[in-house]
Every structure is written in C-alpha cells, then in structure tokens.
Protein backbone atom coordinates (compact mmCIF):
# COMPACT_ATOMS: atom_id res chain seq x y z
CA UNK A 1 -17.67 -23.06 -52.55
CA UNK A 2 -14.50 -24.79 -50.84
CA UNK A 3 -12.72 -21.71 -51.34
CA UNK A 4 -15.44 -19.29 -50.24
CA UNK A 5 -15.18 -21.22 -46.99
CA UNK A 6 -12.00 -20.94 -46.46
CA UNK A 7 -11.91 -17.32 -46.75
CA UNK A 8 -14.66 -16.95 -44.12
CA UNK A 9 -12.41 -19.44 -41.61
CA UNK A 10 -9.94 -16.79 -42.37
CA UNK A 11 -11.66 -13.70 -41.33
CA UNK A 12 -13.49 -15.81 -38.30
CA UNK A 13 -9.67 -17.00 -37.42
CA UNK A 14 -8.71 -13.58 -37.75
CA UNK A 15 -11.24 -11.71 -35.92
CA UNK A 16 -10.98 -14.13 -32.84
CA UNK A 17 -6.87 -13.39 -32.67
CA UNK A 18 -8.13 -9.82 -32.63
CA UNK A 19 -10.37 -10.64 -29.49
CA UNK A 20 -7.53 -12.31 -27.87
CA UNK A 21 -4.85 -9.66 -28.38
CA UNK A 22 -7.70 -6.92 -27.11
CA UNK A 23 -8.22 -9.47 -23.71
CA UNK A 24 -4.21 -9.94 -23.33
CA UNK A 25 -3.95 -6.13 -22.71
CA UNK A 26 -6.96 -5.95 -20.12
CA UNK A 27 -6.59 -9.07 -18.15
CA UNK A 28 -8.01 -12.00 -20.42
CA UNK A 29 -11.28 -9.62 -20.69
CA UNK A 30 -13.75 -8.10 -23.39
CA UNK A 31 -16.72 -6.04 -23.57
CA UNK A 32 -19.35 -6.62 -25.29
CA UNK A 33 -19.01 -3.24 -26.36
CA UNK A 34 -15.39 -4.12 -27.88
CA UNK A 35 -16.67 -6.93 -28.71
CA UNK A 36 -19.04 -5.88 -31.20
CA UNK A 37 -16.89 -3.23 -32.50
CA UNK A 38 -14.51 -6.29 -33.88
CA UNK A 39 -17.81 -7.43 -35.86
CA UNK A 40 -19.21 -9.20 -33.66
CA UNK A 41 -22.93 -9.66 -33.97
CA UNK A 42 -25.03 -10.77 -30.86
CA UNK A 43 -25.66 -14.42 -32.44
CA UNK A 44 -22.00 -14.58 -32.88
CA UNK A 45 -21.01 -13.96 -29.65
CA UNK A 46 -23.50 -16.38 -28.03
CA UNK A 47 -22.36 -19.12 -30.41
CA UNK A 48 -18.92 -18.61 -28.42
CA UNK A 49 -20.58 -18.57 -25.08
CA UNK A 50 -22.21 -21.92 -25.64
CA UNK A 51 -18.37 -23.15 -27.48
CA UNK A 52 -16.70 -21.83 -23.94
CA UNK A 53 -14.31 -19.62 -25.74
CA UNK A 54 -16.39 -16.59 -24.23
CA UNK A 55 -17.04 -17.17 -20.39
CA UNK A 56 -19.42 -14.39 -18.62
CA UNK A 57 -17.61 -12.84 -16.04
CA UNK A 58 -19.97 -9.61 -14.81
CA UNK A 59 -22.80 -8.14 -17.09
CA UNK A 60 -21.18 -7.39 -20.15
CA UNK A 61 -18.05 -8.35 -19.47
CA UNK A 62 -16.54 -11.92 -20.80
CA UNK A 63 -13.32 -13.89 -20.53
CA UNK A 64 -11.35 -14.84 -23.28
CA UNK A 65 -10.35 -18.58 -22.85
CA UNK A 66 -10.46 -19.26 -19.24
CA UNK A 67 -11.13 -17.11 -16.35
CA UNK A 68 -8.24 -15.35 -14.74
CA UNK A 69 -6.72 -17.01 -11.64
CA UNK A 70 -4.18 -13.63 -11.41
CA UNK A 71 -6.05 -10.67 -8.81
CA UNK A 72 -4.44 -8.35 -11.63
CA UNK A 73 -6.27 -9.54 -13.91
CA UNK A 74 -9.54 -10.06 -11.98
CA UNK A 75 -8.99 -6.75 -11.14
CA UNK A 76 -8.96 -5.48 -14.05
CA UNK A 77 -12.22 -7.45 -15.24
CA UNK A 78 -13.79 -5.72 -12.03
CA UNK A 79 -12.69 -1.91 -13.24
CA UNK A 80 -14.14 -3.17 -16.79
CA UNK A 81 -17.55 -3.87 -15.17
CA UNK A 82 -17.55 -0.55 -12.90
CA UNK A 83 -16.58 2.14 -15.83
CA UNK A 84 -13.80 4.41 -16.39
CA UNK A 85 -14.40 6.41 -13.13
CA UNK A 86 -13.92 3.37 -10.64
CA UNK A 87 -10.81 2.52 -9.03
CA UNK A 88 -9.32 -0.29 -7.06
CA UNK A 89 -9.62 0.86 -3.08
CA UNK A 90 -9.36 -0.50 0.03
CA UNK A 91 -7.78 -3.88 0.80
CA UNK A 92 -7.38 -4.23 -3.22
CA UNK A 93 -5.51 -0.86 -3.70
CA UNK A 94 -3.38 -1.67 -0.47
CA UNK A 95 -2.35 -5.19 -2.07
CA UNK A 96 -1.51 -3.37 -5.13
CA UNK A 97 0.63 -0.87 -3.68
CA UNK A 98 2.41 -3.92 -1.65
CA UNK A 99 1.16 -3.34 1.53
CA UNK A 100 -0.81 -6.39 2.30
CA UNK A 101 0.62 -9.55 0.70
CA UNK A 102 -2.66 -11.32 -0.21
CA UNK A 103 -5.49 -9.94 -2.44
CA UNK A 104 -9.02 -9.91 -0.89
CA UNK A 105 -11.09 -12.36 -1.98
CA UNK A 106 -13.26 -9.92 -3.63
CA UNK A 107 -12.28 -6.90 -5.78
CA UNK A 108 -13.13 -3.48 -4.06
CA UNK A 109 -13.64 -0.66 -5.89
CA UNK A 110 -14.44 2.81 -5.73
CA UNK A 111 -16.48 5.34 -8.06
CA UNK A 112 -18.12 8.72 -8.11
CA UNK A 113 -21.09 7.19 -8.88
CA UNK A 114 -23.07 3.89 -7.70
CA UNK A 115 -22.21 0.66 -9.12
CA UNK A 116 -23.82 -2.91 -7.93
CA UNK A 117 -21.73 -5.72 -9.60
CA UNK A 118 -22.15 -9.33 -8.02
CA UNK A 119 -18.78 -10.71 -5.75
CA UNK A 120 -17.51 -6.87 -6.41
CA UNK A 121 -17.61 -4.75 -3.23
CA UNK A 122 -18.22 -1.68 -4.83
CA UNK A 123 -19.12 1.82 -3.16
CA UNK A 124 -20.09 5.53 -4.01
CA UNK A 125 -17.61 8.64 -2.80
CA UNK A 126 -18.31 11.97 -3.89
CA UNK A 127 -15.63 13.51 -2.25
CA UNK A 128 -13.14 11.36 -4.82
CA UNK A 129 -11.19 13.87 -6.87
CA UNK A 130 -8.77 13.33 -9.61
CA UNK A 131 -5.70 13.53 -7.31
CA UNK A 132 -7.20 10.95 -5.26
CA UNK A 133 -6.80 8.52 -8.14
CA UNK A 134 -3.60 7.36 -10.03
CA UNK A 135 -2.90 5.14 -13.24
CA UNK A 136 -0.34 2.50 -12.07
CA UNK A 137 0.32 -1.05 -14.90
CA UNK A 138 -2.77 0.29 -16.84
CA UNK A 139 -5.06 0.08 -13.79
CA UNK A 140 -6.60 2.76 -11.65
CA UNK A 141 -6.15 2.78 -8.07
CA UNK A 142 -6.42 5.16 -5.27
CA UNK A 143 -3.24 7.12 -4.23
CA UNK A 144 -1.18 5.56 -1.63
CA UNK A 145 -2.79 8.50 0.80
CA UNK A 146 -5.98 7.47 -0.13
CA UNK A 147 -5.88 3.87 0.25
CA UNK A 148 -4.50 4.76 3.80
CA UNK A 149 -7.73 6.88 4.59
CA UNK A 150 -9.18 3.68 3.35
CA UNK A 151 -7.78 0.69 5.46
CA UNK A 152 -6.92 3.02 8.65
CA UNK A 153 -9.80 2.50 10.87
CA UNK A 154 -9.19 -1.27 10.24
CA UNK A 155 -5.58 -1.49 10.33
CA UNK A 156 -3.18 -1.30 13.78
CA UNK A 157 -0.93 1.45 14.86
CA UNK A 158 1.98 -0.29 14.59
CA UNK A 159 0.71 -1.55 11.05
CA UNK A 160 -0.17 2.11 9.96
CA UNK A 161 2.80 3.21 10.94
CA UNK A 162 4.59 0.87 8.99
CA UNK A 163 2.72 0.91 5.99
CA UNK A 164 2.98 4.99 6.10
CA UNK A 165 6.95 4.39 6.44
CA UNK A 166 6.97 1.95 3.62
CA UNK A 167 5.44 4.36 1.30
CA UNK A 168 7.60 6.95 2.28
CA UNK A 169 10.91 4.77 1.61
CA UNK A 170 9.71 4.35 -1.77
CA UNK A 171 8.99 8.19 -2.47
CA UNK A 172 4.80 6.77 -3.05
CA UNK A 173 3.52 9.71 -0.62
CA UNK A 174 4.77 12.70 1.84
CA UNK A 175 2.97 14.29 4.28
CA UNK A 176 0.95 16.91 2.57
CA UNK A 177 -0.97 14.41 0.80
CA UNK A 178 -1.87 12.95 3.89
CA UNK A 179 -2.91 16.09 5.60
CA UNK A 180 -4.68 16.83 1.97
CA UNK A 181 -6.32 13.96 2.10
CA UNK A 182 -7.69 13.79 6.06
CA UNK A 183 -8.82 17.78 5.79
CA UNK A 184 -10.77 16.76 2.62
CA UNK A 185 -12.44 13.64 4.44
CA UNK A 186 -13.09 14.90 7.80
CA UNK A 187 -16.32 12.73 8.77
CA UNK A 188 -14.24 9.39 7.30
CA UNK A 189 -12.97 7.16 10.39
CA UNK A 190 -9.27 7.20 9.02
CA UNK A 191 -9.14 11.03 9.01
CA UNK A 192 -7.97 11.69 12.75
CA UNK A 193 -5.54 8.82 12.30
CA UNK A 194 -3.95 9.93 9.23
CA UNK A 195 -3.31 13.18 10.50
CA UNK A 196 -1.90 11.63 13.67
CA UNK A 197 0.25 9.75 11.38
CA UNK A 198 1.72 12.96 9.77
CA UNK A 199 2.44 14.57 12.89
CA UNK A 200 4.44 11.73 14.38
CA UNK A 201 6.37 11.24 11.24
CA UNK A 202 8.60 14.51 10.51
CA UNK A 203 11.93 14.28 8.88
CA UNK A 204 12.84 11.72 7.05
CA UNK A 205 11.56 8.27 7.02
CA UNK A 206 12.24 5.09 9.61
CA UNK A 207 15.04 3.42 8.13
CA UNK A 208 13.73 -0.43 9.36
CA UNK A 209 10.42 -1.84 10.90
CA UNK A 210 12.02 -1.21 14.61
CA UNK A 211 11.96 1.95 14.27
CA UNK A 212 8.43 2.29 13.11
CA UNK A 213 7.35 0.55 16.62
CA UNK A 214 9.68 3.05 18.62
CA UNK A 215 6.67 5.68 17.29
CA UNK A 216 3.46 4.13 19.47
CA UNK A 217 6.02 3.13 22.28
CA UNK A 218 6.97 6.55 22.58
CA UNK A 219 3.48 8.19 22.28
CA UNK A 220 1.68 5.06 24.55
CA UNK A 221 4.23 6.13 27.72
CA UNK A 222 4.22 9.61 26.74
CA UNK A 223 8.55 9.90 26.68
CA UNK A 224 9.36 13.73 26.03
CA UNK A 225 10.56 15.21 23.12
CA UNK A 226 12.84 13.29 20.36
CA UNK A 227 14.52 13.43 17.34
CA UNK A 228 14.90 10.04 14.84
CA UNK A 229 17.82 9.39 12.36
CA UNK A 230 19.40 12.73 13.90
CA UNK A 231 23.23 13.47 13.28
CA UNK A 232 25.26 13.31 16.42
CA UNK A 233 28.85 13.53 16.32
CA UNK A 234 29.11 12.63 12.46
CA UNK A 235 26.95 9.22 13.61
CA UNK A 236 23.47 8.88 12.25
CA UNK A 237 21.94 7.36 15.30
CA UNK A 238 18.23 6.19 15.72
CA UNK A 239 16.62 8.18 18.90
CA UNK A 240 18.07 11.86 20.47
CA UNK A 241 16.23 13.01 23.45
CA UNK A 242 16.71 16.99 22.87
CA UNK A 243 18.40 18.76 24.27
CA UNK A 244 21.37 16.70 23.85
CA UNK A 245 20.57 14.28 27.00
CA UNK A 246 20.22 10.92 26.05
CA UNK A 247 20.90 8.82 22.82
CA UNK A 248 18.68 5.41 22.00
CA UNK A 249 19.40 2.69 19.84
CA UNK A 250 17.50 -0.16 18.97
CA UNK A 251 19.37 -3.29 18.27
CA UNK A 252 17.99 -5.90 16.34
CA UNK A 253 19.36 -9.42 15.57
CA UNK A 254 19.29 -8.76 11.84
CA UNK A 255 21.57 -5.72 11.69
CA UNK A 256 23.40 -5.91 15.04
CA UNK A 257 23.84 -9.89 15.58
CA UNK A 258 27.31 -10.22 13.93
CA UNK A 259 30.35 -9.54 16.32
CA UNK A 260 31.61 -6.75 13.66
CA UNK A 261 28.43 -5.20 14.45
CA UNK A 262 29.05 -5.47 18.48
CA UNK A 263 32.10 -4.31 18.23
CA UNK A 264 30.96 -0.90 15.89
CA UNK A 265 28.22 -0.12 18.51
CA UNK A 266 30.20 0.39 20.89
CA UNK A 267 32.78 2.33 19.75
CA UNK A 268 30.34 4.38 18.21
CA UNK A 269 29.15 5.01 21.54
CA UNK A 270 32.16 5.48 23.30
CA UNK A 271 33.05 8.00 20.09
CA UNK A 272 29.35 10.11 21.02
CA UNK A 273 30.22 10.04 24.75
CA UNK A 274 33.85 11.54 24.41
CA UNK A 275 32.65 14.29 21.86
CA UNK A 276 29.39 15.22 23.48
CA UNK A 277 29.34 14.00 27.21
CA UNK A 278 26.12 12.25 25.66
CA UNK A 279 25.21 8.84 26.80
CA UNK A 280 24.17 6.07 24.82
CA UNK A 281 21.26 3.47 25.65
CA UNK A 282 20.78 0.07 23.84
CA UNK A 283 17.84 -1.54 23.85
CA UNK A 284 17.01 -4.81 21.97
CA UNK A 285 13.79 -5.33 19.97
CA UNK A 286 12.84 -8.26 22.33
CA UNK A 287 13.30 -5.61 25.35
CA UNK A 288 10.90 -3.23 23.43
CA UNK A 289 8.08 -5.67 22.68
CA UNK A 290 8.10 -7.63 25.79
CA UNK A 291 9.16 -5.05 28.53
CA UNK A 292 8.26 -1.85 27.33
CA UNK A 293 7.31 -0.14 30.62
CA UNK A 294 10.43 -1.06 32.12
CA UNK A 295 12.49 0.53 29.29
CA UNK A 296 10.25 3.78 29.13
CA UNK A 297 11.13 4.03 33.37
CA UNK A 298 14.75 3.67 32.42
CA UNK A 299 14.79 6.16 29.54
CA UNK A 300 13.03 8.49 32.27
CA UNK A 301 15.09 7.55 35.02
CA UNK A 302 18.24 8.94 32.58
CA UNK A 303 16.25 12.13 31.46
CA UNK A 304 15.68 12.64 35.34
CA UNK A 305 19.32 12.00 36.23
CA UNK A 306 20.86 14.87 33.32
C-alpha cells in the first residue's frame, strides 16, 4: 500500500510542476480549461482552492501560488479572462509600449466582441482589424497607431506630440498607419487629432523633447512655413524658415550647457552666416515655455526685416 502511495504523490507532484510551468509562461495563470486538460478533475481543483495553491483571479481563471504583483502579468491574467480576440488598449497598451510610466490600476482591454470581467475595463470595437492588433512578449496589444487613437482625446498636444515622436525614433509607427488608422475611425474623438499629428510631422523625426514643443508653438502663433532637422551649409540645424530667411535653434541646458558646446554654436553660426547670408536665432527652452509670444514677435520681426 506504502508504495502505491507513493506513486500517486508522484504523479500528484508531477502534475502540479506541470501547472506551474503552464502559469510561468502566462503570468502565474491557468484556466480551468488547461487546467483540466493536465487531469484535473473539478474536486481536484477545488481541493487546491481551499489549500491556497489555486487563487481565483476572474471566472475561470486562477493563480498559481500567489497573485501577480507584476501589470505584465496581471495583464496577461486579464487577456486570459477576455479570449484570444482581446487586446491590451488604452492606458494599458500605452504603458506597454513605454509611453506612460505607470500601469493603470485596472487592465483595459479591447475585443471584437463584448466582454464584462470584474476590475477589467473592457469594451466592444467592431471596427478592430487584424492590423490594428500586434503580438509583442507573448501578449496582444493594439498597434502603437492604435493605442494613439486610443489615449488622444485624453492626452495633451505637447504629450501627443511627444509620444508620436517617441514611436517614430524607435521605428514603432510612420505616418500611413496613422492616417490608416484616423480614416478607418472617423466618428472616434482621436481621429482629427491623429491626422493633425501626421500632417505636422513630415520628414524625419524630432531628434529631443524640445523639439517636439517647437510643433504647438509654431502652429498656436501661426509662424509661416518651416523646415526641422534641414541641412544648411553641411550643418543639420533644428528650424529653417523657407526660403532661406531665418535659422532657429533651440538650446537646452542638457546638450548646450558645456562651454565646448557654446563655443560650437557659434561658430556654427558664424559658418551658416558666411556661406548663406542666413542668420541664426537662439532661443533657450526656458525662453520658449515662459515667453513664447515674445519669441514668436521676434522670429516675425526677422521674417519681416529679410
């Protein structure tokens, strides 16, 4: 009998390390579907419920151990309960993608098709196509276009615009897909802004966070025509008012603050001046923030002037 027993300790031993190496590649979670795939029979798994080695997380969906503390893996708990057609949106997809540095406090999700799941916020789109959804660390979240159609209509200008930039520094999204995505979406709030966004972001992308505010700065005190990161005399300089009038650029502390740096800028700009008769204007990041209409009267003042 003492042997009998300790073959059935075996398989039980066995069959839980099975559970546990399933719920390590899903975020500490199990079905009960999975669950009774393993051999597990309904009496079983309630015997671990009551033991705590099975913790209910959503309806049919348990925790191996302990609950997960990690938003991956509550995350991925969340896309358990919802199906294989839901994907993280929203706040949750824009954390994912790195855009907002803390996780909502609950999961939000997206699907085809209406799911209610307690502490998930979780919402129907029948305009989601497959495009609209990619497979990123084994989790499915909307496309960095998407999640900006999302969290537009709650997120600034300046914010959008540097998100959008962000995303284009890392080669996550180009314009088409935002276009795509707004001229799918037409009645969604973010649809107007995103293709605002595309149309004030040509050429390549911003190459810091100062140049992202020049965008709304320019557009707010409707400054004439521009060109950013444009070549001008072998220099790669931020702003060029075309046609070849004025040059801005926008010094901040971080890359300018060092008297190397002081002493580059301006013979960079004494360089432009002598090969293109084209002058140079500095302005600071505290000048652009806190005086803004008294550098956009300057910049006209200039234009006026050549």
């Amino acid at each position: 009998m003492k042997e009998f027993a300790n073959v059935a300790d075996s398989e039980i031993r066995e069959r839980n390390a099975r559970v546990a190496r399933l719920a390590a590649k899903q975020g500490g979670h199990v079905t009960v579907g999975q669950l009774t795939s393993l051999g597990f029979k309904p009496g079983a798994i309630d015997k671990r419920v009551k033991a705590g080695w099975l913790l209910r997380v959503y309806r049919g969906i348990y925790a191996v151990g302990h609950l997960p503390t990690n938003p991956l893996d509550r995350a991925r708990g969340a896309l358990l309960a919802a199906g294989a057609r839901a994907a993280l949106c929203g706040r949750s997809a824009a954390a994912f993608w790195g855009l907002h540095k803390r996780w909502p406090q609950s999961v939000e999700l997206i699907s085809p098709v209406q799911r209610r799941i307690p502490t998930v916020r979780a919402r129907r789109c029948a305009t989601l196509l497959q495009r609209d959804i990619h497979i990123s660390e084994g989790l499915r979240v909307t496309s960095p276009a998407r999640t900006l159609l999302e969290i537009a209509p709650t997120t600034p200008t300046r914010s959008l615009h540097r998100f959008h930039n962000e995303l284009r520094m890392r080669r996550l999204i180009d314009n088409e897909q935002l276009v795509d995505v707004a001229r799918r979406n037409p009645r969604h709030r973010g649809a107007k802004l995103l293709l605002a966004l595309a149309g004030a972001s040509e050429g390549e992308p911003k190459r810091s966070g100062f140049e992202v505010d020049w965008v709304p700065f320019a557009e707010r005190y409707e400054l004439p025509s521009y060109e950013m990161n444009a070549d001008v005399a072998g220099e790669v300089i931020d702003v060029l008012f075309t046609p070849d009038r004025l040059v801005i650029e926008l010094d901040g502390w971080g890359t300018h603050g060092t008297r190397l740096a002081f002493e580059e800028d301006r013979d960079q700009d004494s360089g432009i001046l002598a090969a293109t008769g084209i002058p140079t204007m500095r302005i600071t990041y505290w000048g652009l923030h806190r005086r803004p209409a008294e550098q956009a009267r300057r910049i006209n003042a200039i234009l006026a002037r050549r």
